[in-house]
PDB file of N, CA and C in Angstrom:
ATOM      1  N   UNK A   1      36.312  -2.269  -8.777  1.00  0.00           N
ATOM      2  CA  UNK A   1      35.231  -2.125  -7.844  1.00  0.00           C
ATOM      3  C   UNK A   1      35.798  -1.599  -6.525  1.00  0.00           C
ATOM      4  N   UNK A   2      35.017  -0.502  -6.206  1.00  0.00           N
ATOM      5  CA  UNK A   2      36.037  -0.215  -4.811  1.00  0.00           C
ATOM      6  C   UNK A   2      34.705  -0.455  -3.357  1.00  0.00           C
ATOM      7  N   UNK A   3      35.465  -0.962  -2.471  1.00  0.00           N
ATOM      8  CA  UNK A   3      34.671  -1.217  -1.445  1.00  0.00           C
ATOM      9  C   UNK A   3      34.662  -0.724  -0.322  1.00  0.00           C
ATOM     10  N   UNK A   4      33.288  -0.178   0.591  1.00  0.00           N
ATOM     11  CA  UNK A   4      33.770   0.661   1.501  1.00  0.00           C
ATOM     12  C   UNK A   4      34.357  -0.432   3.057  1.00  0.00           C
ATOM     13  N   UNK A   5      34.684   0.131   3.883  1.00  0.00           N
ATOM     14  CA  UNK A   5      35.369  -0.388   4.850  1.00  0.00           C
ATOM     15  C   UNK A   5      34.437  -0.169   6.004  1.00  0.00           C
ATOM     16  N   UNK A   6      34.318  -1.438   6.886  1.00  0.00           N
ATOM     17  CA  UNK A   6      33.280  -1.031   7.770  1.00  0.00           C
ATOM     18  C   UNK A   6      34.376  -0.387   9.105  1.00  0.00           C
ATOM     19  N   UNK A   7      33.972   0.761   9.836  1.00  0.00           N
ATOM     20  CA  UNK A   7      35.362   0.880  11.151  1.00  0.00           C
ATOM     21  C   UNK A   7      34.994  -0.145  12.119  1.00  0.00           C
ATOM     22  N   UNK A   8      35.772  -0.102  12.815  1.00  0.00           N
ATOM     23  CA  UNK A   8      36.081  -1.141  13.960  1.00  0.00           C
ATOM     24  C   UNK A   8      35.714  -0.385  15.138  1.00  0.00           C
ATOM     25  N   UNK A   9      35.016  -1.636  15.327  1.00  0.00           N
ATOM     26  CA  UNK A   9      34.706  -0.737  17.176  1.00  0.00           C
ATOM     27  C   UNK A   9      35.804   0.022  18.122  1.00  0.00           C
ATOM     28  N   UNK A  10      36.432  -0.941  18.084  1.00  0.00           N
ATOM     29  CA  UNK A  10      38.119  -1.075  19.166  1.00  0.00           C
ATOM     30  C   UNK A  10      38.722   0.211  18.722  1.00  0.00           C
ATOM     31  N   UNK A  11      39.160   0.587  17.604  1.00  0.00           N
ATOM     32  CA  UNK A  11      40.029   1.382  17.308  1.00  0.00           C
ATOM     33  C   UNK A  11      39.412   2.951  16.298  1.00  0.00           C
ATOM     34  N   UNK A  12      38.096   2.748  15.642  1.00  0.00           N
ATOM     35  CA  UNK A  12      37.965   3.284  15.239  1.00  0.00           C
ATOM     36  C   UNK A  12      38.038   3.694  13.284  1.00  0.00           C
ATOM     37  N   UNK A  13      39.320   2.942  12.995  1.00  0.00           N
ATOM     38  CA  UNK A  13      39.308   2.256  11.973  1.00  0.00           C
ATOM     39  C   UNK A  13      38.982   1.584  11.242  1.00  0.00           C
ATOM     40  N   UNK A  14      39.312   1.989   9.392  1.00  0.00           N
ATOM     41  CA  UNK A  14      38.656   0.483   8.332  1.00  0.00           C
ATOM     42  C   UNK A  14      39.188  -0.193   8.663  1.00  0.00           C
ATOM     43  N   UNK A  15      38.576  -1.480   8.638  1.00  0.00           N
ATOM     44  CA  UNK A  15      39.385  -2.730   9.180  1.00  0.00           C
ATOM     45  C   UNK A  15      38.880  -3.726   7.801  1.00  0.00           C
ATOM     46  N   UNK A  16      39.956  -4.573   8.261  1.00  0.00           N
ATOM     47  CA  UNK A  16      39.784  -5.686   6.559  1.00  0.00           C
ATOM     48  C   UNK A  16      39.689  -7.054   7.236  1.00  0.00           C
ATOM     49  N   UNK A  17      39.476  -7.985   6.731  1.00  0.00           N
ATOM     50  CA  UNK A  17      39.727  -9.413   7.607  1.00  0.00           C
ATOM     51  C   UNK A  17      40.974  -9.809   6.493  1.00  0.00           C
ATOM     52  N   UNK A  18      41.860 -10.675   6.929  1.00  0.00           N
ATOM     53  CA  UNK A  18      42.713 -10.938   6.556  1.00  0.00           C
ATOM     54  C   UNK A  18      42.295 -11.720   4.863  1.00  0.00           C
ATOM     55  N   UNK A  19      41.265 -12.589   4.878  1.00  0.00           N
ATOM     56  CA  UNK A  19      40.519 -12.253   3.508  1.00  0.00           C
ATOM     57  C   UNK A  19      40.874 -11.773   2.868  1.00  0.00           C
ATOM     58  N   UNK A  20      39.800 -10.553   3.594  1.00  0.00           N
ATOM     59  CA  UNK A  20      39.729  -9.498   2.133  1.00  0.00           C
ATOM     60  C   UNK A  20      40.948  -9.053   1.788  1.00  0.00           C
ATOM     61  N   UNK A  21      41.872  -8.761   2.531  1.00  0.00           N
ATOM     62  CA  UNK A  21      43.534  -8.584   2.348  1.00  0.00           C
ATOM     63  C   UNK A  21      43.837  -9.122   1.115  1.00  0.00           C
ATOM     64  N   UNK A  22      43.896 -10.328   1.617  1.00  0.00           N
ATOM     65  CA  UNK A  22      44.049 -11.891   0.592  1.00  0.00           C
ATOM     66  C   UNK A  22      43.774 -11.473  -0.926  1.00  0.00           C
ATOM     67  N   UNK A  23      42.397 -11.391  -0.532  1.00  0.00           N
ATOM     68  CA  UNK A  23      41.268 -11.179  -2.144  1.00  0.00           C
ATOM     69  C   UNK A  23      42.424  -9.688  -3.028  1.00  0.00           C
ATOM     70  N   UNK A  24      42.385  -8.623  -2.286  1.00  0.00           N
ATOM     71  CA  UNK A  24      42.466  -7.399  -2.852  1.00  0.00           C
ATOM     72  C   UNK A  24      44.438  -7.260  -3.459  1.00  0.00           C
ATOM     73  N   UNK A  25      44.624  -8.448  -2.325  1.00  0.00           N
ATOM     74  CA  UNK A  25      46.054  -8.489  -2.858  1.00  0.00           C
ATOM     75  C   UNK A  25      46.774  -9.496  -4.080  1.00  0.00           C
ATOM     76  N   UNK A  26      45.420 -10.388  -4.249  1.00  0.00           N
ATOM     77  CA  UNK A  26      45.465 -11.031  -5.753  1.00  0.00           C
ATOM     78  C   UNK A  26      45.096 -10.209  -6.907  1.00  0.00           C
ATOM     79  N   UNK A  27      44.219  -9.455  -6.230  1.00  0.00           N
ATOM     80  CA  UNK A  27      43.481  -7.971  -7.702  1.00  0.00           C
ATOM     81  C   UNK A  27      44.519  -7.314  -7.781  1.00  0.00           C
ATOM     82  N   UNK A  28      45.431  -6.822  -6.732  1.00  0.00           N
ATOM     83  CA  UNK A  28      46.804  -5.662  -7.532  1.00  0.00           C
ATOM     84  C   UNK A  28      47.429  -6.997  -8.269  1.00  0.00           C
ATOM     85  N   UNK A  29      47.983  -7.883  -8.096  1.00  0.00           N
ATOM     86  CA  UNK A  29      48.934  -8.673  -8.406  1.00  0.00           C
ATOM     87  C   UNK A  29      48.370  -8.651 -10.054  1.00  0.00           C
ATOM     88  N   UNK A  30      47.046  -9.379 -10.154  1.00  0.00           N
ATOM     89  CA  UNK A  30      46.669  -9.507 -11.119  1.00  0.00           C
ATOM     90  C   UNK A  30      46.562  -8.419 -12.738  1.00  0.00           C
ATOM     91  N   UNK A  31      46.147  -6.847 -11.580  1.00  0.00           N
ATOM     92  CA  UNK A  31      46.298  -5.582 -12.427  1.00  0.00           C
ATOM     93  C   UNK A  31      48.048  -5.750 -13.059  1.00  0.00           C
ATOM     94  N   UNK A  32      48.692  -5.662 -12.109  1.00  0.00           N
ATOM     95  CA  UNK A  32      50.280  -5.724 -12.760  1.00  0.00           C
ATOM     96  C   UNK A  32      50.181  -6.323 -13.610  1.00  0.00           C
ATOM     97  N   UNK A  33      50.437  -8.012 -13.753  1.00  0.00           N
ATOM     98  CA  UNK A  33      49.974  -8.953 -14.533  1.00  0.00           C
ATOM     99  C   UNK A  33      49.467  -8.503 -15.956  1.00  0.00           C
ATOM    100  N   UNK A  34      48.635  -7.815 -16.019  1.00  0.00           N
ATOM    101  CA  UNK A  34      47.800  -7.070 -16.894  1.00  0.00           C
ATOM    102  C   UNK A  34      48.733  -5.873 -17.372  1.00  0.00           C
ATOM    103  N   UNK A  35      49.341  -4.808 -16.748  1.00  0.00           N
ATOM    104  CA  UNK A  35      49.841  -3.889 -17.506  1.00  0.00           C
ATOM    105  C   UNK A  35      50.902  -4.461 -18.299  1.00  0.00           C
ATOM    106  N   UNK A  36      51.458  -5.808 -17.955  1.00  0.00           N
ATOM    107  CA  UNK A  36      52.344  -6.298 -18.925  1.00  0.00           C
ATOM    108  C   UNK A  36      51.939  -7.092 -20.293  1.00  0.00           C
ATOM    109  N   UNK A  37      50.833  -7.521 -20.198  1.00  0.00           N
ATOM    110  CA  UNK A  37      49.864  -7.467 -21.412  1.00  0.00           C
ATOM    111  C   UNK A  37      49.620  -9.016 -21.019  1.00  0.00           C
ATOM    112  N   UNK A  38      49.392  -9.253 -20.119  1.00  0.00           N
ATOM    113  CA  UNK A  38      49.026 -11.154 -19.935  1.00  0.00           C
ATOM    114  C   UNK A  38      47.873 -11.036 -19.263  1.00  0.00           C
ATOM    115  N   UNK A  39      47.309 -11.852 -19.406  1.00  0.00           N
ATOM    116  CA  UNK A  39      46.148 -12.073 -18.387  1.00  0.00           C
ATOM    117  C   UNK A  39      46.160 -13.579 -17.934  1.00  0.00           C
ATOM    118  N   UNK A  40      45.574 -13.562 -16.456  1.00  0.00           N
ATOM    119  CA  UNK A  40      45.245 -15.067 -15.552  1.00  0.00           C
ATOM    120  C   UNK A  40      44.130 -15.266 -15.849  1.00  0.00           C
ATOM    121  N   UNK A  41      43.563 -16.682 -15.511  1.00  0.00           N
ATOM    122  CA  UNK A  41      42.326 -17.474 -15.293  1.00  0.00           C
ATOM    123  C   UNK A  41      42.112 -16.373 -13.959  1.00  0.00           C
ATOM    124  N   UNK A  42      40.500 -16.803 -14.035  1.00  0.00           N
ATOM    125  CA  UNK A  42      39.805 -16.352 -12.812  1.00  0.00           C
ATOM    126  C   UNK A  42      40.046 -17.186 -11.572  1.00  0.00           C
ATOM    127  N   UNK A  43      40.472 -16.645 -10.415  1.00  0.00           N
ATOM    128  CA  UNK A  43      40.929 -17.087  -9.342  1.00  0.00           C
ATOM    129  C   UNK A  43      42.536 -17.759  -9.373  1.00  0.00           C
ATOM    130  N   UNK A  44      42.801 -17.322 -10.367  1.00  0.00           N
ATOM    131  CA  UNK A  44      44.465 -17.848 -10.268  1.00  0.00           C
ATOM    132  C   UNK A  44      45.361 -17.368  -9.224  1.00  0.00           C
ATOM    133  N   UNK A  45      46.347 -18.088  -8.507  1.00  0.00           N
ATOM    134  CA  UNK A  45      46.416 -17.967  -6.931  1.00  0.00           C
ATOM    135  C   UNK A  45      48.285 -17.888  -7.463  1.00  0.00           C
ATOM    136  N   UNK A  46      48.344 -16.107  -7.846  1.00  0.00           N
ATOM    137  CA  UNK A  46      49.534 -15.921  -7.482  1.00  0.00           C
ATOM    138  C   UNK A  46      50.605 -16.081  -6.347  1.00  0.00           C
ATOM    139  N   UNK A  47      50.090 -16.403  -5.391  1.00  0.00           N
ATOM    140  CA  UNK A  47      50.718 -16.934  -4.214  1.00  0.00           C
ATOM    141  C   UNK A  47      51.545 -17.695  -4.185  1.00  0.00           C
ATOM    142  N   UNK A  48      50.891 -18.913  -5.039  1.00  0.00           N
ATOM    143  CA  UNK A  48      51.328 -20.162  -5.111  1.00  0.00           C
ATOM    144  C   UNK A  48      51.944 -20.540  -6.281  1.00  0.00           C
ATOM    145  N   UNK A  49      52.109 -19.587  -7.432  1.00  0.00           N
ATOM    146  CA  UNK A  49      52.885 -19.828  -8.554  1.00  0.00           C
ATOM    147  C   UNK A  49      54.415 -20.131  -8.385  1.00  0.00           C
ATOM    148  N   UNK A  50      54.888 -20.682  -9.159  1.00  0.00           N
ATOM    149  CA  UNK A  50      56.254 -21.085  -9.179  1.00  0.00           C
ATOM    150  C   UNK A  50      57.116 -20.618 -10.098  1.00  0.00           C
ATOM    151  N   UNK A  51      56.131 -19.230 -11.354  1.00  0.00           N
ATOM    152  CA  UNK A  51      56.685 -18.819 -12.380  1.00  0.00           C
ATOM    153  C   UNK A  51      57.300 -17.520 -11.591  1.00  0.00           C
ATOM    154  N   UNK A  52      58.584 -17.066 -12.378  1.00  0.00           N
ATOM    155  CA  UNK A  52      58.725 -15.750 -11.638  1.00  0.00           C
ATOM    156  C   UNK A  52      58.173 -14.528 -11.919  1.00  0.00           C
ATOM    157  N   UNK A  53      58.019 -14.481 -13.065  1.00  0.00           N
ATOM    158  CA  UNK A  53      56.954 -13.401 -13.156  1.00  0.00           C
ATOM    159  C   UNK A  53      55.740 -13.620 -12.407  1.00  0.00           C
ATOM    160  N   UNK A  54      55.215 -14.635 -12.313  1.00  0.00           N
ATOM    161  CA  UNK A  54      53.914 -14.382 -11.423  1.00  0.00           C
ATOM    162  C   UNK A  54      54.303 -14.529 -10.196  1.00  0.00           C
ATOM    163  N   UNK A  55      55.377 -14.856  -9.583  1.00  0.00           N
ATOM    164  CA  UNK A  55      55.632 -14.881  -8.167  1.00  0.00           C
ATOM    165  C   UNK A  55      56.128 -13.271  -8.229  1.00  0.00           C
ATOM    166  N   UNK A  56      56.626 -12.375  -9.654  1.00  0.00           N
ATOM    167  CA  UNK A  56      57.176 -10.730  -8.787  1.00  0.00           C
ATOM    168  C   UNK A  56      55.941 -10.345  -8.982  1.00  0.00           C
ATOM    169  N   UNK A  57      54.780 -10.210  -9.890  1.00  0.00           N
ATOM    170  CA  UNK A  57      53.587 -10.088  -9.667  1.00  0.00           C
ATOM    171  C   UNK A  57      52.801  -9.841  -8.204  1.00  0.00           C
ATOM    172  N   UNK A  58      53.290 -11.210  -7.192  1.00  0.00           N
ATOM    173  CA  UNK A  58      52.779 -11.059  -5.959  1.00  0.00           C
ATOM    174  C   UNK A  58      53.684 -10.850  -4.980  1.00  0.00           C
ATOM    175  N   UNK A  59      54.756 -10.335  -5.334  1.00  0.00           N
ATOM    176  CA  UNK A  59      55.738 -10.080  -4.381  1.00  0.00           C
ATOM    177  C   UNK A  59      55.216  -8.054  -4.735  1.00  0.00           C
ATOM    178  N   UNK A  60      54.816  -7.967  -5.686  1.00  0.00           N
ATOM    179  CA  UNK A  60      54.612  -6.301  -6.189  1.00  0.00           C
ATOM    180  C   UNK A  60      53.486  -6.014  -5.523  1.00  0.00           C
ATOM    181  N   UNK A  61      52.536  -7.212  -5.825  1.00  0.00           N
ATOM    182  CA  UNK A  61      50.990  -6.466  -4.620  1.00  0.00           C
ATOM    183  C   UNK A  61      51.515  -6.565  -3.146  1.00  0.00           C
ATOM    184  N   UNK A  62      52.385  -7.372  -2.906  1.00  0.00           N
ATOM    185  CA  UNK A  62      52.232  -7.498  -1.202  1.00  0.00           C
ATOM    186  C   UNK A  62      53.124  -6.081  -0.419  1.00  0.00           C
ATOM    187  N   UNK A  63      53.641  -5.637  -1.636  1.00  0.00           N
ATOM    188  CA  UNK A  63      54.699  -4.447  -1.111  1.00  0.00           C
ATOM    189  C   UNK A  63      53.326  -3.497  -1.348  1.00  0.00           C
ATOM    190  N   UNK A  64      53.484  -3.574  -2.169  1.00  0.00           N
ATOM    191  CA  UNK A  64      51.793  -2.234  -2.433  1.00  0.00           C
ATOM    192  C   UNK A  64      51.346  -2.306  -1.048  1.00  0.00           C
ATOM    193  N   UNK A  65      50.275  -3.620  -1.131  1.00  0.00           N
ATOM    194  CA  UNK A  65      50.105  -3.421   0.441  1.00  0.00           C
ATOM    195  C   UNK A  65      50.237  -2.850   1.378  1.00  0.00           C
ATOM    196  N   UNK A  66      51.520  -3.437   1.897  1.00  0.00           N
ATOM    197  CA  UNK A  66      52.883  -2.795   3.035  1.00  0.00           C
ATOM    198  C   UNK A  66      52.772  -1.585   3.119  1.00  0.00           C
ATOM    199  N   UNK A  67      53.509  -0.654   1.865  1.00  0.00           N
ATOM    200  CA  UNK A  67      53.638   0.814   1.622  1.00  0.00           C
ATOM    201  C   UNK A  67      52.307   1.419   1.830  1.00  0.00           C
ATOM    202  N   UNK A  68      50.646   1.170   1.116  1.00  0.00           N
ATOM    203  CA  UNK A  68      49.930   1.805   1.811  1.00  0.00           C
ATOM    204  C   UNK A  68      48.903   1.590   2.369  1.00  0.00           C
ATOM    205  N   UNK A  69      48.834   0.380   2.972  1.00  0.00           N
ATOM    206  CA  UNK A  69      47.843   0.245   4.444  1.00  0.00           C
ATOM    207  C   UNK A  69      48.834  -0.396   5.620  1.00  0.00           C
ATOM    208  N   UNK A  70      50.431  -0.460   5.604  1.00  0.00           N
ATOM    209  CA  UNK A  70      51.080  -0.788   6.729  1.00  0.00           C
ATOM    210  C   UNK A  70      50.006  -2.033   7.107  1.00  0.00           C
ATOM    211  N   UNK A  71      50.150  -3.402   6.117  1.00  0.00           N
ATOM    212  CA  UNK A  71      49.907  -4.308   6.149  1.00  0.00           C
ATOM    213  C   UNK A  71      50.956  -5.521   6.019  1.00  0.00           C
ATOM    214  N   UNK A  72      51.189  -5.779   7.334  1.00  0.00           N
ATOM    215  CA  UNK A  72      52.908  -7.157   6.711  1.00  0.00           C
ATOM    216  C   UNK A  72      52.097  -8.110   5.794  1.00  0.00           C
ATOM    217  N   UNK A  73      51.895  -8.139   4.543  1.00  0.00           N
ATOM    218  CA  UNK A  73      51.224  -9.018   3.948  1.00  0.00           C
ATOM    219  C   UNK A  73      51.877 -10.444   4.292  1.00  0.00           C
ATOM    220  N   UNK A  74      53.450 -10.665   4.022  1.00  0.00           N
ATOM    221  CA  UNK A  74      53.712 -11.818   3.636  1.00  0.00           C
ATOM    222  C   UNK A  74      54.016 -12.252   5.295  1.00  0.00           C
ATOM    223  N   UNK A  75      53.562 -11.873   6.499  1.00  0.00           N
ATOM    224  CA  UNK A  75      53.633 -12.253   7.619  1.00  0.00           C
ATOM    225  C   UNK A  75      51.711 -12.599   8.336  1.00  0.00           C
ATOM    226  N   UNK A  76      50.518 -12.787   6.939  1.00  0.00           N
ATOM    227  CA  UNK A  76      49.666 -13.483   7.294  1.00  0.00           C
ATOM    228  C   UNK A  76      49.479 -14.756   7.130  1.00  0.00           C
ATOM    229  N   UNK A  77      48.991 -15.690   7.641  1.00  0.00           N
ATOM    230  CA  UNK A  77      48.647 -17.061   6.849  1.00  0.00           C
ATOM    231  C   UNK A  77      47.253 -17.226   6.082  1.00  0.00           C
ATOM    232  N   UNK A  78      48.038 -17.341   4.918  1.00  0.00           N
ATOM    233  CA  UNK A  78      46.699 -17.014   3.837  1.00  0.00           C
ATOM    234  C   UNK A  78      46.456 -18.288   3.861  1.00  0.00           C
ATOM    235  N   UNK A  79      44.637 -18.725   3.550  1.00  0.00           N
ATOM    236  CA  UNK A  79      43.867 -19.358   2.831  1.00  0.00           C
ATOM    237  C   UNK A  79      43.148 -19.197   2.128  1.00  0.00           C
ATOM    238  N   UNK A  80      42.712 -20.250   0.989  1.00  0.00           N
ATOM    239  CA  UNK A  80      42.068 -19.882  -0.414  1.00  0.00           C
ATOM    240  C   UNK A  80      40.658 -20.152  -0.019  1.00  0.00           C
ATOM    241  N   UNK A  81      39.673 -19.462  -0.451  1.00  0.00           N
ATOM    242  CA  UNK A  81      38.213 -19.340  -0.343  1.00  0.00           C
ATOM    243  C   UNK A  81      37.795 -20.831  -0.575  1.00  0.00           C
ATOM    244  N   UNK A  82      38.647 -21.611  -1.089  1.00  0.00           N
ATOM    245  CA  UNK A  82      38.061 -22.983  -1.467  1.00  0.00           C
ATOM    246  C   UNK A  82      38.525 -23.978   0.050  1.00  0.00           C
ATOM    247  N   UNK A  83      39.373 -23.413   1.051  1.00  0.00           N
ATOM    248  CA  UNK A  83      39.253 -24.054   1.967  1.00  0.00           C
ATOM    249  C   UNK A  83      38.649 -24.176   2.976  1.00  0.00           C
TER     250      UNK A  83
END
């Protein structure tokens, strides 16, 4: 699903809330996840895994990230929609 970006007053730019960051950076993690032929539960919070494959999983979306929206992913403080 691709979503459009609303710009920002200030700058002019799509802007994301750290959220949606959040959200879109569990969907790459999860796609990877997937090209290796596994699949997660819904809402499974690669973040917080302790397996290493699912921790390079989210170490792979947060570089994605980085490389193309110059987003320090792993320098936000994430919270889960359930908090």
């Amino acid at each position: 699903m691709i979503q459009r970006l609303d710009e920002c007053s200030e700058c002019g730019r799509k802007c994301r809330t750290d959220q949606e960051i959040f959200n879109q950076t569990l969907l790459l993690a999860n796609k990877f996840y997937e090209f290796l032929g596994y699949q997660s539960p819904q809402g499974f919070r690669f973040d917080e895994s302790q397996h290493p494959t699912e921790q390079a999983m989210w170490n792979m979306a947060c570089a994605a990230q980085e490389i193309i929206t110059d987003v320090d992913v792993w320098g936000i403080e994430w919270e889960s929609e359930d908090d």
